[in-house]
Protein backbone atom coordinates (compact mmCIF):
# COMPACT_ATOMS: atom_id res chain seq x y z
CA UNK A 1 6.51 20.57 -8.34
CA UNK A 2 3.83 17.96 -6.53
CA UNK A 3 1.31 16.92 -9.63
CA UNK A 4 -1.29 14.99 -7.94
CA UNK A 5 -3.79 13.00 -9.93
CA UNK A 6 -7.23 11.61 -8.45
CA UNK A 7 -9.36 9.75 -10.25
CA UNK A 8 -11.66 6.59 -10.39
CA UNK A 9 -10.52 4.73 -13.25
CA UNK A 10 -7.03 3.33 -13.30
CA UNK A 11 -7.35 3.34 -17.44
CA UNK A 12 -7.55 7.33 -17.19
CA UNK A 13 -4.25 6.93 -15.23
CA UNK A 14 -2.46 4.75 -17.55
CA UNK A 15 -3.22 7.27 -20.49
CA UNK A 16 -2.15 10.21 -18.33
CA UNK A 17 1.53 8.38 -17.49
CA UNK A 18 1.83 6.96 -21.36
CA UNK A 19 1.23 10.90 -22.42
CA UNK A 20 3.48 12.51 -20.13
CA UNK A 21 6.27 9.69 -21.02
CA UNK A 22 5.47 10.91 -24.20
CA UNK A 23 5.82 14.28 -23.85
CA UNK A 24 8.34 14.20 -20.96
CA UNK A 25 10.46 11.23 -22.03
CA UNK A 26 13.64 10.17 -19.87
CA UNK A 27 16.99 11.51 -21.21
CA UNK A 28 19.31 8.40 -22.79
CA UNK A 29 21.67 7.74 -19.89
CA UNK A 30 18.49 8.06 -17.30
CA UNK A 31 17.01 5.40 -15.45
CA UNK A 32 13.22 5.76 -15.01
CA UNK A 33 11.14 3.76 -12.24
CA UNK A 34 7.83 4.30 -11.90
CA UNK A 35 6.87 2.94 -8.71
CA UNK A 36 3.94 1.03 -7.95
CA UNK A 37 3.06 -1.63 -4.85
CA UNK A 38 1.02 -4.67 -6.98
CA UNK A 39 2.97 -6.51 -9.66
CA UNK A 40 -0.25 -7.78 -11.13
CA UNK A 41 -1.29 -3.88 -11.40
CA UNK A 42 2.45 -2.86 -12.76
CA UNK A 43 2.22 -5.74 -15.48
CA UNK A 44 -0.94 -4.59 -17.04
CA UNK A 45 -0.09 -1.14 -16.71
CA UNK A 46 3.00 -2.24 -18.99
CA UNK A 47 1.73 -4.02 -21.51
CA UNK A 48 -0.85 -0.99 -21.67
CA UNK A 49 1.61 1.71 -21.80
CA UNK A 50 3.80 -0.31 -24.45
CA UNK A 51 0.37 -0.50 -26.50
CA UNK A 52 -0.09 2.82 -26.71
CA UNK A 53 3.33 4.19 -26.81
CA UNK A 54 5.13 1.54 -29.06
CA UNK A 55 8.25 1.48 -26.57
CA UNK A 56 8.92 -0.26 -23.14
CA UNK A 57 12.75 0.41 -22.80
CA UNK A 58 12.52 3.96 -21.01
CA UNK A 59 10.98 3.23 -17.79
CA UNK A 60 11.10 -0.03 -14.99
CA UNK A 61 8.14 -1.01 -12.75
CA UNK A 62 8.76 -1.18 -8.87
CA UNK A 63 8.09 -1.43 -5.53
CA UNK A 64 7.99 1.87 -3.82
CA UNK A 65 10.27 0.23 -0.88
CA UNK A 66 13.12 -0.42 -3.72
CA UNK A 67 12.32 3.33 -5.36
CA UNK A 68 12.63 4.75 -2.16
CA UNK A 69 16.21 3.03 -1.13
CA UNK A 70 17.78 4.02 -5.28
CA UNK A 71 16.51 7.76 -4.11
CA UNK A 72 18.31 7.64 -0.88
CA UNK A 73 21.30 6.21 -2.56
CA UNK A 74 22.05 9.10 -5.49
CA UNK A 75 21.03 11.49 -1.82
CA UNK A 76 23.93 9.55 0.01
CA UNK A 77 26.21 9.52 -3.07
CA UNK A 78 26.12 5.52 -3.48
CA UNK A 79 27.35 4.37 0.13
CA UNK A 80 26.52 0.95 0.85
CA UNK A 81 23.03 1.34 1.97
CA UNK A 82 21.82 -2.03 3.23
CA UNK A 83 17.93 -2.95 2.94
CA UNK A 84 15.71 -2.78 5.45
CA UNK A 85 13.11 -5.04 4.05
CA UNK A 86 10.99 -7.43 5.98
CA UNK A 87 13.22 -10.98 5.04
CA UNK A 88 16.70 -8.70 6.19
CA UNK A 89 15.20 -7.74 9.16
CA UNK A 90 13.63 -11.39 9.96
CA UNK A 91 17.40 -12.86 9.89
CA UNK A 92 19.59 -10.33 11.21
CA UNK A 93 16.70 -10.94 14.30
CA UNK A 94 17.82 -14.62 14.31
CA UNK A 95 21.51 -13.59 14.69
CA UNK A 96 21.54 -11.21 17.21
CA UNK A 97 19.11 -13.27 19.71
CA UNK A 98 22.06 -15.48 21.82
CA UNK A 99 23.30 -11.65 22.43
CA UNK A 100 19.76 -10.32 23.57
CA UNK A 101 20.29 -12.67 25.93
CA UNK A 102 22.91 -11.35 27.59
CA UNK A 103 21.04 -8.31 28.62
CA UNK A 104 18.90 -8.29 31.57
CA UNK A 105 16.05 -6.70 29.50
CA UNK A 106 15.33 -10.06 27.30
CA UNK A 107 13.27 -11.65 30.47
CA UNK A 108 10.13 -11.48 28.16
CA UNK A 109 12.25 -13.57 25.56
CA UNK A 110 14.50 -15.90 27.58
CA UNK A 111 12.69 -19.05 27.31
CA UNK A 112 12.83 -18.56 23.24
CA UNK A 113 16.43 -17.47 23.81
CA UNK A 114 17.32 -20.56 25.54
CA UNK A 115 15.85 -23.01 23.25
CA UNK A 116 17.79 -21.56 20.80
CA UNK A 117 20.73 -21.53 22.62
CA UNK A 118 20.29 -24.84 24.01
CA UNK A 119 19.66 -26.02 19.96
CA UNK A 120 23.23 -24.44 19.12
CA UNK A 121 21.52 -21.81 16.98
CA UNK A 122 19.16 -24.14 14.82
CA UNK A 123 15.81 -22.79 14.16
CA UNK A 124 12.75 -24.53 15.51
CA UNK A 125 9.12 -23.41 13.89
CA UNK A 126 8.44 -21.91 17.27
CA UNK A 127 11.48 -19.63 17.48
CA UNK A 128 11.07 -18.79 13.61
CA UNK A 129 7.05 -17.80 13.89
CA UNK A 130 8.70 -15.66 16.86
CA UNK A 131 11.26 -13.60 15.02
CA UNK A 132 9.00 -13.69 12.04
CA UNK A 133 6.53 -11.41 14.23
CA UNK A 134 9.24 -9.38 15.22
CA UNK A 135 10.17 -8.40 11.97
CA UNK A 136 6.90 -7.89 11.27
CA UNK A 137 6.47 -5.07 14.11
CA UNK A 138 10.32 -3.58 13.16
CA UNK A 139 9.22 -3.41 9.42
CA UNK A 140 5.79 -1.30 10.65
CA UNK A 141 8.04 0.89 13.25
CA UNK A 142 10.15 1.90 10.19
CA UNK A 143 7.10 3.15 7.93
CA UNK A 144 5.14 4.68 10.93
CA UNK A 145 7.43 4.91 14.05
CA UNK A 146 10.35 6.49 12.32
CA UNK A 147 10.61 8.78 14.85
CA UNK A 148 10.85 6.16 17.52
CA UNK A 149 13.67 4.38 15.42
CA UNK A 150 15.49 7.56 15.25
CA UNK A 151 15.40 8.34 19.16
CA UNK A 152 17.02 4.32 19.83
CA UNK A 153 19.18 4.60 17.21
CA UNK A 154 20.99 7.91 18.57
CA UNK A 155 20.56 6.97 22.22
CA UNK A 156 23.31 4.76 24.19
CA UNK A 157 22.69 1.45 25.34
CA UNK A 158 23.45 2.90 29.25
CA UNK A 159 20.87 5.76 28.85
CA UNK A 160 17.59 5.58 31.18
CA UNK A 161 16.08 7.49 27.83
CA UNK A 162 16.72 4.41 25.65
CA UNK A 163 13.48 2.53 27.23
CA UNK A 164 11.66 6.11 28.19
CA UNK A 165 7.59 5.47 26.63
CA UNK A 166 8.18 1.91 27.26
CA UNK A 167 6.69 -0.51 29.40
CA UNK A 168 9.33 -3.08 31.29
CA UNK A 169 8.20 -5.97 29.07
CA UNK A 170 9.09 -4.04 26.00
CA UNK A 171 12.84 -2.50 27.17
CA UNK A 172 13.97 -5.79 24.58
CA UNK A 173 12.68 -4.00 21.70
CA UNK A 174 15.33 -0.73 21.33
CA UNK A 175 18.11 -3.12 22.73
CA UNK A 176 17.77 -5.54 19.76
CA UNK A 177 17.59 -2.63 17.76
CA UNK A 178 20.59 -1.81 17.98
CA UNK A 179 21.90 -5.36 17.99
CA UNK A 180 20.67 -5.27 14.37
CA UNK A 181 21.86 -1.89 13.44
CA UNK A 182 25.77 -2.85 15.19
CA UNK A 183 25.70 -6.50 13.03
CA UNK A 184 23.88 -6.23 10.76
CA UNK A 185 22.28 -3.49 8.79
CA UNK A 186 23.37 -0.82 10.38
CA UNK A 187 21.16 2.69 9.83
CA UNK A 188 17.54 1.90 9.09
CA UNK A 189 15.69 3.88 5.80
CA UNK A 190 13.42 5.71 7.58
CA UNK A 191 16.30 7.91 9.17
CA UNK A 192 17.93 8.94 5.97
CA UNK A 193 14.38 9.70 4.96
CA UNK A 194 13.94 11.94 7.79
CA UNK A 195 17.47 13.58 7.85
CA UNK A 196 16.80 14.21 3.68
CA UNK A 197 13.29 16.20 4.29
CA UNK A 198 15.06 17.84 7.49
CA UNK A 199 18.31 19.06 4.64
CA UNK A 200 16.00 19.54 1.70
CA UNK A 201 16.80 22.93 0.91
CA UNK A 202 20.60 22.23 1.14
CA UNK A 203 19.93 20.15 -2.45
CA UNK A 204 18.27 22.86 -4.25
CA UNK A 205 21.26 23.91 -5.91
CA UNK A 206 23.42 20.65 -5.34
CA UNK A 207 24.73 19.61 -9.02
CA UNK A 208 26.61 16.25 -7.45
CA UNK A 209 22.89 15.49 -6.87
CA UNK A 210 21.57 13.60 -9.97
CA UNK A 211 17.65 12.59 -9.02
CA UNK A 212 15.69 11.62 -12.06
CA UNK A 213 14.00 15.03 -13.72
CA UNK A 214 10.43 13.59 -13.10
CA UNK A 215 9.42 10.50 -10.62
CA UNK A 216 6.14 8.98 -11.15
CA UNK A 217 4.06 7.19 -8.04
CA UNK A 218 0.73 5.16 -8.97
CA UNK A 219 -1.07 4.64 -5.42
CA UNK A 220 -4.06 3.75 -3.61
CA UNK A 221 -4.13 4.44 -0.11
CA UNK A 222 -0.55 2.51 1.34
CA UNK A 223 1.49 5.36 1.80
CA UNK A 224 2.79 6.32 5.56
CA UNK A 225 2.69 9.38 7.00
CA UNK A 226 6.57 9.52 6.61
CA UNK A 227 6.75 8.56 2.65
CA UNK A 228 4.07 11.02 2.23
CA UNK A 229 6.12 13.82 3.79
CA UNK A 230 9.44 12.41 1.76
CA UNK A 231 8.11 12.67 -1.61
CA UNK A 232 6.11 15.71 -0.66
CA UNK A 233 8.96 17.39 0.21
CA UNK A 234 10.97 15.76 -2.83
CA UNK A 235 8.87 18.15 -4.80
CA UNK A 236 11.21 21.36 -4.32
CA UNK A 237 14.07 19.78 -6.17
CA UNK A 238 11.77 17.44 -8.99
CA UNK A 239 8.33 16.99 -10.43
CA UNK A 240 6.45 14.51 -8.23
CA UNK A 241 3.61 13.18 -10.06
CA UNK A 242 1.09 11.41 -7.82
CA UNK A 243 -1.54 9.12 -9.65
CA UNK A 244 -4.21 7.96 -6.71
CA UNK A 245 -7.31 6.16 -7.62
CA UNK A 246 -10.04 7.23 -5.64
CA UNK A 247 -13.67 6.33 -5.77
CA UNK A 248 -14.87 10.07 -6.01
CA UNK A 249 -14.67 13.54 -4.86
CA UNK A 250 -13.82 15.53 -1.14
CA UNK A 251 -14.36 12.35 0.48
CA UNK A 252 -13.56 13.06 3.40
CA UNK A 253 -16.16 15.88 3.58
CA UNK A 254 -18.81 13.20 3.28
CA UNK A 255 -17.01 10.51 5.19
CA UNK A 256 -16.80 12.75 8.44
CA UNK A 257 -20.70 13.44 9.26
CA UNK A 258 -22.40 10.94 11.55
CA UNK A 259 -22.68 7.54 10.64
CA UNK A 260 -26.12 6.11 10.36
CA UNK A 261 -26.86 2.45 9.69
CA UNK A 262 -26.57 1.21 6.32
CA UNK A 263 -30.12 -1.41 6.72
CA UNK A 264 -32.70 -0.24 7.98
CA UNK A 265 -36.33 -2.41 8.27
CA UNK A 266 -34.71 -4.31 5.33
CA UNK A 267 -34.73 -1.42 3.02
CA UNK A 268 -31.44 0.24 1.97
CA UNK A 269 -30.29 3.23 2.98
CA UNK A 270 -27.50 5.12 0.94
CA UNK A 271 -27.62 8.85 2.20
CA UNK A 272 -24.43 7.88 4.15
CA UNK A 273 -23.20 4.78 2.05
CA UNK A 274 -19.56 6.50 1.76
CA UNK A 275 -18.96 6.29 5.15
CA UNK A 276 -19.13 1.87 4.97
CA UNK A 277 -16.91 1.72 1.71
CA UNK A 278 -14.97 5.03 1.30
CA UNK A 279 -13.68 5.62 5.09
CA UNK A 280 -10.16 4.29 4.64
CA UNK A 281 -9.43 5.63 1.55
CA UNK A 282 -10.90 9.38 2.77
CA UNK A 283 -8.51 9.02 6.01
CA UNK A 284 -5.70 8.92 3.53
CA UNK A 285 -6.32 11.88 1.12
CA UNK A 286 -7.00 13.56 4.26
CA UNK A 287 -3.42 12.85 5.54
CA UNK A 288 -2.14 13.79 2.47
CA UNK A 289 -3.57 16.85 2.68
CA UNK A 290 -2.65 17.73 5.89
CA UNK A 291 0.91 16.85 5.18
CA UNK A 292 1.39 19.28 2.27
CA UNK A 293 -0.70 21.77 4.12
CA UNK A 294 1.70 21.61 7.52
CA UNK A 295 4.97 21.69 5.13
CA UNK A 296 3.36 24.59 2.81
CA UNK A 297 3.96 22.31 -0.24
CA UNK A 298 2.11 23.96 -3.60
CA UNK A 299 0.31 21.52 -4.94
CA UNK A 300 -1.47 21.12 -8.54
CA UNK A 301 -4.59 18.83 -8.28
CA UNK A 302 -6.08 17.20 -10.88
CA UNK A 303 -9.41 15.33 -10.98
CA UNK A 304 -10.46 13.70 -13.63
CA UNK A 305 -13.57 11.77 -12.41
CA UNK A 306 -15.46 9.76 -14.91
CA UNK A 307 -19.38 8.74 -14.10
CA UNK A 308 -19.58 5.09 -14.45
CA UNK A 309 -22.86 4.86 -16.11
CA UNK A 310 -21.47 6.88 -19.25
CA UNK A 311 -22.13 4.26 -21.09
CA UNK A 312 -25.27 2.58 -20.09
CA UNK A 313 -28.00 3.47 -22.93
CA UNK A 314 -30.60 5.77 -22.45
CA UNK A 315 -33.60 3.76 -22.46
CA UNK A 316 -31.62 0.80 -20.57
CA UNK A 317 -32.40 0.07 -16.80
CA UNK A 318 -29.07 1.05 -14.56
CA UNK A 319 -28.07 -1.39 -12.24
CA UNK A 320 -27.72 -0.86 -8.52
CA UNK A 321 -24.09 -1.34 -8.82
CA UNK A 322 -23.17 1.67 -10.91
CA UNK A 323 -26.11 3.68 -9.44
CA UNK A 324 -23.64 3.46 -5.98
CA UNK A 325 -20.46 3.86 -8.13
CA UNK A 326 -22.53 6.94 -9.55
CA UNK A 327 -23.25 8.50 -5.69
CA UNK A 328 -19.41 7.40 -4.41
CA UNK A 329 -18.15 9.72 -7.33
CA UNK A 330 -20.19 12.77 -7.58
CA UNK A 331 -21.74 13.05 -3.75
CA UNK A 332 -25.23 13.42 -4.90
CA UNK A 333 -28.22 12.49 -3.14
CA UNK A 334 -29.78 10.25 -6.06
CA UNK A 335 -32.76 7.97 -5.52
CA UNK A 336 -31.77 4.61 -6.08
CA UNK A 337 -33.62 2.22 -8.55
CA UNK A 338 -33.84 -0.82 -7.53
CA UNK A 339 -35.31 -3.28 -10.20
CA UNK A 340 -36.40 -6.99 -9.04
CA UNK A 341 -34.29 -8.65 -12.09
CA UNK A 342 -30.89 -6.56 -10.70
CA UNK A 343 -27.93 -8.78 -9.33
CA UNK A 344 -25.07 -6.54 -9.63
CA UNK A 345 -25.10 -5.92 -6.04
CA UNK A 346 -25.89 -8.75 -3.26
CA UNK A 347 -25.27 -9.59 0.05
CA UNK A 348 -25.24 -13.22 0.96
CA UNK A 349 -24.90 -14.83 4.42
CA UNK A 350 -23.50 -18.15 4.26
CA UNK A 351 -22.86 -20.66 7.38
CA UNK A 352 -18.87 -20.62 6.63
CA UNK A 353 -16.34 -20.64 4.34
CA UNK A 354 -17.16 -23.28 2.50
CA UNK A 355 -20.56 -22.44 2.04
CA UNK A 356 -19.36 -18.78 0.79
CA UNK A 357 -16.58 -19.87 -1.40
CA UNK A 358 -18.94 -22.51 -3.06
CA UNK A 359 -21.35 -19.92 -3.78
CA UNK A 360 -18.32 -17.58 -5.35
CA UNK A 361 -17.90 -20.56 -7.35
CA UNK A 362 -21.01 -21.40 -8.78
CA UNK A 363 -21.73 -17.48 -9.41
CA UNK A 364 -18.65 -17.48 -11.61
CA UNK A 365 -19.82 -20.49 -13.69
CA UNK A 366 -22.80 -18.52 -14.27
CA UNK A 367 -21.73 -15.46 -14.91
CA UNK A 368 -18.70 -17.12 -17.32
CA UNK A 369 -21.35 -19.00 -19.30
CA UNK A 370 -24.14 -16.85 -19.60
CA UNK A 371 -21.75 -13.81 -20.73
CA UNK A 372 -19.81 -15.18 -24.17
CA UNK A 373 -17.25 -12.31 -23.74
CA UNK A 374 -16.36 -12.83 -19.92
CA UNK A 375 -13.45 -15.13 -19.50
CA UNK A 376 -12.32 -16.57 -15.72
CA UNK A 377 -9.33 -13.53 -15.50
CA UNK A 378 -12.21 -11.24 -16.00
CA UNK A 379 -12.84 -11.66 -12.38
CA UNK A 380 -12.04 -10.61 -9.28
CA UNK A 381 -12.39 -11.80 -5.92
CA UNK A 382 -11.73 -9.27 -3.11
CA UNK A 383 -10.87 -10.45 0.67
CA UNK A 384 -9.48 -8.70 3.52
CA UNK A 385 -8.79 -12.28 4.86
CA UNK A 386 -6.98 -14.36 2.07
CA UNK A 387 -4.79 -16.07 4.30
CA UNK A 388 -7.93 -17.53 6.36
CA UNK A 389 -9.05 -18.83 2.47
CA UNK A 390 -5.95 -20.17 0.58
CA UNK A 391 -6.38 -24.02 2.32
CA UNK A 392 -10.36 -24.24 1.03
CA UNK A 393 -9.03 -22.45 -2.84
CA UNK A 394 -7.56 -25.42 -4.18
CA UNK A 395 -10.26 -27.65 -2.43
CA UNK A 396 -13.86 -25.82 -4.01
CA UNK A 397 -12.41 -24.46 -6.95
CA UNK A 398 -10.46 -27.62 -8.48
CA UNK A 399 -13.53 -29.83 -7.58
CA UNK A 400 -15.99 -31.28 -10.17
CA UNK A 401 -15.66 -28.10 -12.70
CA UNK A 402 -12.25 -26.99 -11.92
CA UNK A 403 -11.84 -22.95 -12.40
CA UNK A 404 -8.15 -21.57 -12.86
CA UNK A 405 -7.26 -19.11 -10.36
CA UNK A 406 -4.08 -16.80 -8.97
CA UNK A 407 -3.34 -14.95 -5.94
CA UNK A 408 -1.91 -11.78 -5.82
């Protein structure tokens, strides 16, 4: 059975999981993951779940990457499945790369090759930032080329189809490849992942087949196409419970009209406001639906949507902020209050980095010492470019009033 959960607030989430481990608990000799992606995320949701349900021993937090390879394992009857994570893939790269050389293929590569060669195999940054890139473009082939992976895995090195949907200056790609898969870590994941939904129905009745009774997946929108379809079709041998936070309802109904522009003579406009902030997300739920749809998967949907100004007192002025939240979750065309006093919702140019992180900075001070019951790890700071602002972190925020900080 496929249980999926939407809703807004991950708290709603944590008290659906701590009820059905509850209700549902593991049986003694069971080991229970729940998988999640963010170990920030997985701690909380811990210490939360141990809060309410007085017990922590049943159940492990982790990656879906490791859940995902202890699936395949009990599928493959505990053969020596080696990883096929991004660090595995980096170095078995830098061990097969005097070989890639030998192939007539590696032109593209042969001045990294020969530095390396001419080094006698030590590492230079330049030929590390190289294989590191690699990796990085095997490691997204796996979770949404599988099917590529699987045709130059079971194709010879001497077949013309090898390289076929390839340009010349990539024929290196399939050929180190297999160079990996021969040395190193032989099949990738993503195969047995395919070959398992291919051969579901073969483990119906299978009793050597042990999978956990229930298997529990908190997401937001980082599944592939191919993990979707795995767990998906997981769901006709096990209960597949599915917790996705989502910032409202049929998104991608509203997500898919027309775009309009979000300013407009300086005023806002927020008739089409799901389409800036909810278009990613609405992509995936869409996927997901189209997935279960194309495998006729039965599916039990839950929504349990909570309005975010619940709270807010009657005769108290809602702020712009949850008026937005309020329209992302329910769809409806409200008109927006917009009092002169309200600073839950600003958009700041600043000249650079600096400039922006300095006025992060002082915003936090204020906000910390204006609000007695707002402490520092109250606070969140969102980027889609971190790695452009760890170097100017450590500078703005541990100068003159330091603030303590984490990445994560």
């Amino acid at each position: 059975m496929l249980n999926i959960y939407k809703t807004n607030k991950i708290e709603i989430i944590t008290e659906v999981l701590s009820k059905e481990l509850l209700i549902n608990p593991p049986y003694i000799t069971e080991k229970l993951n729940i998988s999640i992606q963010n170990y920030f995320l997985s701690k909380w949701m811990r210490d939360q779940i141990t809060l309410k349900n007085e017990i922590s021993a049943l159940y492990e937090f982790q990656t879906l990457s490791k859940h995902t390879e202890e699936l395949i394992r009990i599928f493959e009857h505990d053969k020596k499945i080696k990883s096929w994570n991004y660090e595995s893939i980096k170095w078995s790269i830098v061990e097969s790369l005097e070989e890639l050389g030998e192939f007539k293929e590696s032109w593209p590569l042969i001045n990294w090759i020969k530095k390396f060669i001419n080094n006698k195999g030590v590492l230079n940054n330049e030929i590390y930032s190289l294989c590191e890139k690699i990796a990085e473009a095997f490691s997204e082939y796996i979770l949404y080329r599988p099917e590529t992976l699987e045709k130059w895995y079971k194709t010879d090195y001497q077949s013309s189809k090898l390289f076929s949907g390839l340009n010349e200056d990539q024929y290196w790609q399939p050929i180190l490849f297999k160079l990996i898969v021969k040395n190193k870590l032989h099949k990738p994941i993503c195969i047995y992942m395919q070959e398992i939904i291919k051969n579901i129905g073969q483990y119906k009745n299978n009793l050597k087949i042990s999978i956990p009774k229930n298997i529990y997946l908190v997401i937001t929108n980082s599944l592939s196409k191919l993990q979707i379809s795995f767990y998906s079709n997981l769901a006709e041998i096990t209960n597949i419970n599915i917790y996705l936070l989502s910032p409202g309802y049929e998104l991608w109904n509203r997500v898919s009209i027309e775009e309009g522009e979000i300013f407009t003579n300086r005023s806002y406009n927020f008739e089409n406001i799901e389409t800036k902030f909810c278009k990613f997300i609405a992509n995936f739920e869409k996927l997901i639906e189209e997935v279960t749809l194309s495998e006729e998967l039965k599916v039990n949907s839950h929504t349990p949507f909570i309005d975010p100004t619940i709270n807010v007192k009657q005769n108290y002025k809602s702020n712009l902020l949850h008026q937005i939240q309020k329209k992302i979750v329910t769809g409806y065309n409200y008109k927006f209050k917009i009092h002169e006093e309200d600073k839950s919702f600003i958009f700041r140019g600043c000249k650079n980095l600096l400039k922006e992180l300095e006025y992060i900075k002082e915003k936090i001070i204020e906000i910390c010492s204006h609000n007695k019951g707002v402490s520092f790890s109250d606070i969140l700071i969102a980027s889609n470019q971190i790695n452009i602002l760890k170097p100017y972190l450590k500078y703005i925020f541990n100068s003159n009033i330091k603030i303590p900080y984490f990445l994560s």
